[in-house]
PDB file of N, CA and C in Angstrom:
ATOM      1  N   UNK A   1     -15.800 -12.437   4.778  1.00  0.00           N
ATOM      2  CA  UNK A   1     -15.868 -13.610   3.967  1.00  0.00           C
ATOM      3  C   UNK A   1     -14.475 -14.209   3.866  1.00  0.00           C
ATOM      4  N   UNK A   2     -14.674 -15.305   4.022  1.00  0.00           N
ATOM      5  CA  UNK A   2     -12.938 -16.363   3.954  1.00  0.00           C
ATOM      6  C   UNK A   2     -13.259 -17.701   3.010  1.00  0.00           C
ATOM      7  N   UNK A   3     -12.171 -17.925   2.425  1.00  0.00           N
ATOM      8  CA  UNK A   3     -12.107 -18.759   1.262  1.00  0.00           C
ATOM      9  C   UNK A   3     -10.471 -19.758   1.805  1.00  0.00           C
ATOM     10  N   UNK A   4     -11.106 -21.082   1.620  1.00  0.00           N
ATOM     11  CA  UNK A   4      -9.794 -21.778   2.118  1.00  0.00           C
ATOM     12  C   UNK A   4      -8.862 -21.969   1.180  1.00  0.00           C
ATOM     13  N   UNK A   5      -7.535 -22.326   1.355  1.00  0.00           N
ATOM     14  CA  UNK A   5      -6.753 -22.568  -0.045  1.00  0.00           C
ATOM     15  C   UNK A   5      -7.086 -23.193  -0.893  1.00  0.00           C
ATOM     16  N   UNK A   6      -7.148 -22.602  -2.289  1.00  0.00           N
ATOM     17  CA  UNK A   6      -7.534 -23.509  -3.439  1.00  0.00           C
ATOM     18  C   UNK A   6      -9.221 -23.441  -3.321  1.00  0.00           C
ATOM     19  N   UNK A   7      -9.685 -22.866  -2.383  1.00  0.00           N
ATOM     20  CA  UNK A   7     -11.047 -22.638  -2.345  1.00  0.00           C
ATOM     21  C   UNK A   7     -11.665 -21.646  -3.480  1.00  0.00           C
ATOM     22  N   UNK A   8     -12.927 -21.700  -4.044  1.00  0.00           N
ATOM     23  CA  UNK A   8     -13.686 -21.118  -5.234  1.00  0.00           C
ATOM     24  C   UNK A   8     -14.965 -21.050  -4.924  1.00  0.00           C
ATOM     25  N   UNK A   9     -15.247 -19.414  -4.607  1.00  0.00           N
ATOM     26  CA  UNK A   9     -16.916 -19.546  -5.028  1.00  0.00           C
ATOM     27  C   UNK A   9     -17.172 -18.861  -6.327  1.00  0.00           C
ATOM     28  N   UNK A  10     -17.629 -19.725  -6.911  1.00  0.00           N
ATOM     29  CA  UNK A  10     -18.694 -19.767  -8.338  1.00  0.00           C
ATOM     30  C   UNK A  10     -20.024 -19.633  -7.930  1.00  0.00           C
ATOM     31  N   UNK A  11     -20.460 -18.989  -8.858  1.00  0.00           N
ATOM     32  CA  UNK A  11     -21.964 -18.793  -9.104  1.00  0.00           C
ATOM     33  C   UNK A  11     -22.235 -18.157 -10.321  1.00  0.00           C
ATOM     34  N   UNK A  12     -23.623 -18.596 -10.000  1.00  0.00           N
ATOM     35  CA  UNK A  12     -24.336 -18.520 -11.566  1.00  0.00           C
ATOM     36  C   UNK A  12     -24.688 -16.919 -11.856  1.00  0.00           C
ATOM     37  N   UNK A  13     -25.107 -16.615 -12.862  1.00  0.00           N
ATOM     38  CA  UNK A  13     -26.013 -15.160 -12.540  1.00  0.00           C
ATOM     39  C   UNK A  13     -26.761 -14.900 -12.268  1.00  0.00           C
ATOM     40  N   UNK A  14     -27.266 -13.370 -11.236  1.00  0.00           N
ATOM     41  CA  UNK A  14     -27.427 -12.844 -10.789  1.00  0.00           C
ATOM     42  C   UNK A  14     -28.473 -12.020 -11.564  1.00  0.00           C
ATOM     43  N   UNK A  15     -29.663 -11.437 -10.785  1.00  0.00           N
ATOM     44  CA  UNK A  15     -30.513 -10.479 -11.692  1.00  0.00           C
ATOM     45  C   UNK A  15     -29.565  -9.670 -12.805  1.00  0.00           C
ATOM     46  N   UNK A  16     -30.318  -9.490 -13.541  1.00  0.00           N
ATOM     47  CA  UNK A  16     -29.920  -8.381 -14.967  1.00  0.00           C
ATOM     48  C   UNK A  16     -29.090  -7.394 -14.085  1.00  0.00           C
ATOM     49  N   UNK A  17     -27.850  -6.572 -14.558  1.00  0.00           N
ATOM     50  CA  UNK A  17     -27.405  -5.599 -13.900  1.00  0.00           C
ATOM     51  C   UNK A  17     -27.119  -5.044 -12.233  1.00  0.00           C
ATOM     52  N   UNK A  18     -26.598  -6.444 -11.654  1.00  0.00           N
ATOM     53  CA  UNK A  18     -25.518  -7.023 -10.280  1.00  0.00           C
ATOM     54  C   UNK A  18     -24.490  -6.772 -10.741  1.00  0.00           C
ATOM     55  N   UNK A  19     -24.308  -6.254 -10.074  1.00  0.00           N
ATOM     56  CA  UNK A  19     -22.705  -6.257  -9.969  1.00  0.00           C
ATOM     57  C   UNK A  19     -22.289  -6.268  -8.157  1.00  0.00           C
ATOM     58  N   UNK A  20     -21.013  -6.733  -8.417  1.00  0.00           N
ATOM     59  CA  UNK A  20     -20.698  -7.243  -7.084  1.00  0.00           C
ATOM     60  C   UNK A  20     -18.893  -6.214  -6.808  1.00  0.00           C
ATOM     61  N   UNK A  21     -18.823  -6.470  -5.718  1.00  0.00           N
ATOM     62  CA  UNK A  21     -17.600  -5.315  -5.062  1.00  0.00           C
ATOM     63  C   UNK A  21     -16.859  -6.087  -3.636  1.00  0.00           C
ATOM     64  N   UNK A  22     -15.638  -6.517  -3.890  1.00  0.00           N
ATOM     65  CA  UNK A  22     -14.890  -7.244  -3.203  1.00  0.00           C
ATOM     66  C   UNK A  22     -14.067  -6.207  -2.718  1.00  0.00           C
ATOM     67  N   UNK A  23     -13.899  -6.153  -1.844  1.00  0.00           N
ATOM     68  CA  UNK A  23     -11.972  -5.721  -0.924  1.00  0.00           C
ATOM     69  C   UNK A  23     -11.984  -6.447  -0.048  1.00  0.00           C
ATOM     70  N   UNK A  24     -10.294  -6.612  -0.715  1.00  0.00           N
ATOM     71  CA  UNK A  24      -9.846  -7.537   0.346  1.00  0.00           C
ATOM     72  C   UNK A  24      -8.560  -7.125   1.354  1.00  0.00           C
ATOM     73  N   UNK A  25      -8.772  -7.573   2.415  1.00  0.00           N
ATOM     74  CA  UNK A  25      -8.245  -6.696   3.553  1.00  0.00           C
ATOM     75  C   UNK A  25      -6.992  -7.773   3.526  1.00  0.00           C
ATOM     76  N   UNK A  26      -6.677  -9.048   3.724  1.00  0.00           N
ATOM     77  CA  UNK A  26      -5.936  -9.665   3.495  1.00  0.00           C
ATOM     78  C   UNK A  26      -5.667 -10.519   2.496  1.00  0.00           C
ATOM     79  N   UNK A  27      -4.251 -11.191   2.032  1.00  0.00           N
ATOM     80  CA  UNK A  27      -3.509 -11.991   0.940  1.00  0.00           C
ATOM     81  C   UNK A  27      -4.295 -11.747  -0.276  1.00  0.00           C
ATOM     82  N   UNK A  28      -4.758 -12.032  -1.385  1.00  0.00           N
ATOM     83  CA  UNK A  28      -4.888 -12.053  -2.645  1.00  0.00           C
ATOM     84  C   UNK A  28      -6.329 -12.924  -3.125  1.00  0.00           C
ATOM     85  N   UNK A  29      -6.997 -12.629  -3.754  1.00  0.00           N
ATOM     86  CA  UNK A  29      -8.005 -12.973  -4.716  1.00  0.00           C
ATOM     87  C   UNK A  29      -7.692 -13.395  -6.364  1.00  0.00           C
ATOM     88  N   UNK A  30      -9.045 -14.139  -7.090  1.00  0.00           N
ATOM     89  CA  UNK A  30      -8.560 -13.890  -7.976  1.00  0.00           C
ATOM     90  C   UNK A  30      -9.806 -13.870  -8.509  1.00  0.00           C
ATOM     91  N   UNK A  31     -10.593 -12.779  -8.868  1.00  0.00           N
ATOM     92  CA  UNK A  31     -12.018 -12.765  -9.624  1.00  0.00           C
ATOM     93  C   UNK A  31     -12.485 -12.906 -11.076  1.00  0.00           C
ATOM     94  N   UNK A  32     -13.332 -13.658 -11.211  1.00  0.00           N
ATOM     95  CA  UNK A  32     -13.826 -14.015 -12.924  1.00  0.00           C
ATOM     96  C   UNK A  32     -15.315 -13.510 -12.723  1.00  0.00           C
ATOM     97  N   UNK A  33     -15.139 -12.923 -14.080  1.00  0.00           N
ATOM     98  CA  UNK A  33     -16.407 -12.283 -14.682  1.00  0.00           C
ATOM     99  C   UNK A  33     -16.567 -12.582 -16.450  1.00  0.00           C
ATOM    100  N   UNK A  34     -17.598 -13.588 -16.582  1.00  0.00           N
ATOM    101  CA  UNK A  34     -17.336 -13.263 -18.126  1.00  0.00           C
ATOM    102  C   UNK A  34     -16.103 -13.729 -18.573  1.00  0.00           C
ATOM    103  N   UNK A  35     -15.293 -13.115 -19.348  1.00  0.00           N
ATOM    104  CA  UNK A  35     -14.026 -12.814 -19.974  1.00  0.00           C
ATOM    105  C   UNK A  35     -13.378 -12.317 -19.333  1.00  0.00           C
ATOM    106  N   UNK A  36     -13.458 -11.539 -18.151  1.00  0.00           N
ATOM    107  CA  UNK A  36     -13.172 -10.570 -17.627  1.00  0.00           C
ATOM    108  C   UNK A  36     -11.823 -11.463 -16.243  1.00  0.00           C
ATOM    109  N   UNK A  37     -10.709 -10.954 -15.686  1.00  0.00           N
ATOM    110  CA  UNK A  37     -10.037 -11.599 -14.941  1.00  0.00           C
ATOM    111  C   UNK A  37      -9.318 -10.407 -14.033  1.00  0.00           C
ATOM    112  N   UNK A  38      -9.200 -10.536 -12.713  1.00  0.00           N
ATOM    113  CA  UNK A  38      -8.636  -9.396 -11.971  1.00  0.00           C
ATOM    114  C   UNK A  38      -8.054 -10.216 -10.822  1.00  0.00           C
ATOM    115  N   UNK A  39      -6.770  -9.651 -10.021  1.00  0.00           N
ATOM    116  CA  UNK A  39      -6.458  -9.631  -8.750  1.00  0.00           C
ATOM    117  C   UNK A  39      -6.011  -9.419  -7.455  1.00  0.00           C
ATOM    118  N   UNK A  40      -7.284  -8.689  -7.173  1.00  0.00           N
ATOM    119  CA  UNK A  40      -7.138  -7.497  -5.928  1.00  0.00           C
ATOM    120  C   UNK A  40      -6.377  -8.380  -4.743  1.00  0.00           C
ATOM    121  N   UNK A  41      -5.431  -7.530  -4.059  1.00  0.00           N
ATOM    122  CA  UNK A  41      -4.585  -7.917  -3.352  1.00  0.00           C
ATOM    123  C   UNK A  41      -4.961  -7.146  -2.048  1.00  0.00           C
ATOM    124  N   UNK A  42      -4.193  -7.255  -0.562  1.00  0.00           N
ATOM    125  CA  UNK A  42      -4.329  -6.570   0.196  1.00  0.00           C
ATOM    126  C   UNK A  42      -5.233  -5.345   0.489  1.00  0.00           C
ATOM    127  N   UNK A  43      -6.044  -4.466   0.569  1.00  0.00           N
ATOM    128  CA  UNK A  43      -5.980  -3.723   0.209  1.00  0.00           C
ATOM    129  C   UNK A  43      -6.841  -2.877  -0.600  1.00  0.00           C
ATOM    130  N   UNK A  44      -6.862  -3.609  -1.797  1.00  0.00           N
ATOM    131  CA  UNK A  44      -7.830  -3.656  -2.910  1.00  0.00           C
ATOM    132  C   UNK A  44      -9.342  -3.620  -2.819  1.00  0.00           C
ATOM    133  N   UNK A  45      -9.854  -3.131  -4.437  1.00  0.00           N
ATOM    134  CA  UNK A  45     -11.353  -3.435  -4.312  1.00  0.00           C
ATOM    135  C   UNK A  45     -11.570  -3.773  -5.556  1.00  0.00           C
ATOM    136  N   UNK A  46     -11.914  -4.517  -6.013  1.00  0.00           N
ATOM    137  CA  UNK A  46     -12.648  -5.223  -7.463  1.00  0.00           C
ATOM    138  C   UNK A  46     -14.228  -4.487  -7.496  1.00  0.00           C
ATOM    139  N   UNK A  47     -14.599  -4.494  -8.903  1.00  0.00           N
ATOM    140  CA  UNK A  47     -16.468  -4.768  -9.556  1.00  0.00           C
ATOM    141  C   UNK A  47     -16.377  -5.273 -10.556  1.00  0.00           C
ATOM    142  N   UNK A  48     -17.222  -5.954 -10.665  1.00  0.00           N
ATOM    143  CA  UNK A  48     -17.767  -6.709 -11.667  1.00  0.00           C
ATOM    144  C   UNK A  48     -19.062  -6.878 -11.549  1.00  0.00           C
ATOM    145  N   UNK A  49     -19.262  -7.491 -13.172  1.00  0.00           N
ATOM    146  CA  UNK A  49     -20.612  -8.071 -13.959  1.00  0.00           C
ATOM    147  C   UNK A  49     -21.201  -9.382 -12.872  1.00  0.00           C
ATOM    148  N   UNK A  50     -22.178  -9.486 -11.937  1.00  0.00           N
ATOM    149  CA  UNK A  50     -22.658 -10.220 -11.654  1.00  0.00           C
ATOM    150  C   UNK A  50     -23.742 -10.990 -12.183  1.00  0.00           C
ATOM    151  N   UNK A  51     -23.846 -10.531 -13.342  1.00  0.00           N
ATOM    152  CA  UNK A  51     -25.622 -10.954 -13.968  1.00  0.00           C
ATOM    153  C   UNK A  51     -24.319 -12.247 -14.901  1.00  0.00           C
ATOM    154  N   UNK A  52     -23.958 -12.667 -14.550  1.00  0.00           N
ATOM    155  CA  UNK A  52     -22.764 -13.407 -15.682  1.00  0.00           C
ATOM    156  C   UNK A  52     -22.252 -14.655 -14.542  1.00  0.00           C
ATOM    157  N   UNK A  53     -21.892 -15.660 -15.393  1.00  0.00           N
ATOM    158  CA  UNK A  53     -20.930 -16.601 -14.805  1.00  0.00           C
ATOM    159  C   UNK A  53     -20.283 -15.722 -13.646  1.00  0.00           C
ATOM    160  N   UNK A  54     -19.570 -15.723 -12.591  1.00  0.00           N
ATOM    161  CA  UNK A  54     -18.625 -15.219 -11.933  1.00  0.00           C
ATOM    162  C   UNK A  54     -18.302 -16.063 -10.622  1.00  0.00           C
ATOM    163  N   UNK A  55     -16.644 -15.814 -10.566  1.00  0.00           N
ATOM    164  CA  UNK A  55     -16.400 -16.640  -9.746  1.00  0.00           C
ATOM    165  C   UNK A  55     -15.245 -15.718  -8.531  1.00  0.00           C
ATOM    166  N   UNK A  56     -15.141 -16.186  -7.025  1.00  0.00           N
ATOM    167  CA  UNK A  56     -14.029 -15.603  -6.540  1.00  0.00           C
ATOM    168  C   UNK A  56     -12.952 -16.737  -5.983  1.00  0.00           C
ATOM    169  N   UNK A  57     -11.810 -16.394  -6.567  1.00  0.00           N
ATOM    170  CA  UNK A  57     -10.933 -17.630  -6.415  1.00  0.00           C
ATOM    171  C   UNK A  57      -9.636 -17.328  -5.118  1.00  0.00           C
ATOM    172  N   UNK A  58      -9.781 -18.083  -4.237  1.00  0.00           N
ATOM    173  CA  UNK A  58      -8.082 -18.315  -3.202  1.00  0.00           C
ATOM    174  C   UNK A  58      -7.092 -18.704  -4.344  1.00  0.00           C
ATOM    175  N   UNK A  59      -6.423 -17.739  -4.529  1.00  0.00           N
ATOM    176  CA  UNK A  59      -4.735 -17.898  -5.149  1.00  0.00           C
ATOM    177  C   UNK A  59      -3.578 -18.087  -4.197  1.00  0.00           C
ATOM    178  N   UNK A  60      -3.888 -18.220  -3.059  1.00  0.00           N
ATOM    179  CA  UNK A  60      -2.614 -18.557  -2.111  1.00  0.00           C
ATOM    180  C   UNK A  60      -2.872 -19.536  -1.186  1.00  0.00           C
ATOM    181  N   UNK A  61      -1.909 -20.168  -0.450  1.00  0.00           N
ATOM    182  CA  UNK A  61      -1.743 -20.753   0.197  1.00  0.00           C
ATOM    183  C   UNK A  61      -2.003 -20.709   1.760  1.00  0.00           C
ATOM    184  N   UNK A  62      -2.964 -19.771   1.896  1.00  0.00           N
ATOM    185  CA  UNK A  62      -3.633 -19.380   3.088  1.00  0.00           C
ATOM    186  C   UNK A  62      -4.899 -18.628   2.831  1.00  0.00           C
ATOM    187  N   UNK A  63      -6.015 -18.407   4.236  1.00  0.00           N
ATOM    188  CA  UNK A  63      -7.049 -17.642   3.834  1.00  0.00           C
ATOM    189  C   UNK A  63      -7.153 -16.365   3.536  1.00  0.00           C
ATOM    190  N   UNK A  64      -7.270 -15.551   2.323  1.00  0.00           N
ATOM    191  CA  UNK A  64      -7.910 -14.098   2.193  1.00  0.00           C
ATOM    192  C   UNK A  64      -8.820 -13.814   3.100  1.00  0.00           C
ATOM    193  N   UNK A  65      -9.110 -12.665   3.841  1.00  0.00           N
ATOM    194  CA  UNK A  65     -10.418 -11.941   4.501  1.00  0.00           C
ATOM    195  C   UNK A  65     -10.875 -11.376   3.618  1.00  0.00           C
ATOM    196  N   UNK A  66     -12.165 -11.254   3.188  1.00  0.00           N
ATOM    197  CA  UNK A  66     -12.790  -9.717   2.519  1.00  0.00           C
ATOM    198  C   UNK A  66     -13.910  -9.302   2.575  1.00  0.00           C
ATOM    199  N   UNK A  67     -14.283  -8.166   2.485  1.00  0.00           N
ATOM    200  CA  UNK A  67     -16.174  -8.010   2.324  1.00  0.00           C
ATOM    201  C   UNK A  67     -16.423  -8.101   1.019  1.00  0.00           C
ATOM    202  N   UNK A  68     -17.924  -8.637   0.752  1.00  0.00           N
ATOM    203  CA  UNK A  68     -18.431  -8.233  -0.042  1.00  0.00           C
ATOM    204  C   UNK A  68     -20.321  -7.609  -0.511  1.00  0.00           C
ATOM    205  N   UNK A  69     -19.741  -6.884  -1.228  1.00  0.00           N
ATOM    206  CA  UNK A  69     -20.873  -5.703  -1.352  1.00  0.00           C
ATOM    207  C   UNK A  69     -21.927  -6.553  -2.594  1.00  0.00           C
ATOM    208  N   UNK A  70     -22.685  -6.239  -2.761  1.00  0.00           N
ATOM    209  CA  UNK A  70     -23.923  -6.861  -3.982  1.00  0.00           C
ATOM    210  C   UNK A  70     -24.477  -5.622  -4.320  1.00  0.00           C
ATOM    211  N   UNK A  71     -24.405  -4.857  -5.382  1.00  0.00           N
ATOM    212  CA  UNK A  71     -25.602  -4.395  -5.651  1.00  0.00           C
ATOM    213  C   UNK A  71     -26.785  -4.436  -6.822  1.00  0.00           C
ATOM    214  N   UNK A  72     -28.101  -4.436  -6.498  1.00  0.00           N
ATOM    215  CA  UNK A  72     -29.302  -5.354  -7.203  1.00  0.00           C
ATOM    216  C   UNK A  72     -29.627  -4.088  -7.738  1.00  0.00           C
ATOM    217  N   UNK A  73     -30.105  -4.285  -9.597  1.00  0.00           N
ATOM    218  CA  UNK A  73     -30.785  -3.178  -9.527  1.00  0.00           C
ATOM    219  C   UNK A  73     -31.926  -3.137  -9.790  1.00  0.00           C
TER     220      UNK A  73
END
């Protein structure tokens, strides 16, 4: 998954009890959950509340690579 600069995916929620699982293999993220704020870098792996507002944000000035995982329960 690639996100262009200044690029944002938002979305709405997700069945009751989603949660979602980012690593990112390159540059920086910046994930919203809720209240909730994180930013996995290189490297990294985020989870979060998917049944919620949530968003994954490009914080740099080039594209992040990353996977991401969903799980439904």
């Amino acid at each position: 998954m690639q996100l262009q600069p200044g690029g944002a995916l938002r979305n709405s929620p997700h069945f009751e009890c989603t949660r979602e699982f980012p690593t990112v293999q390159r540059r920086r993220i910046r994930v919203e959950s809720g209240g909730d704020v994180e930013e996995p870098g290189a490297g990294d792996s985020a989870n979060y509340r998917a049944d919620v507002r949530h968003a994954m944000v490009n914080v740099g000035r080039s594209e992040p690579t990353m996977c991401l995982v969903e799980i439904y329960r």
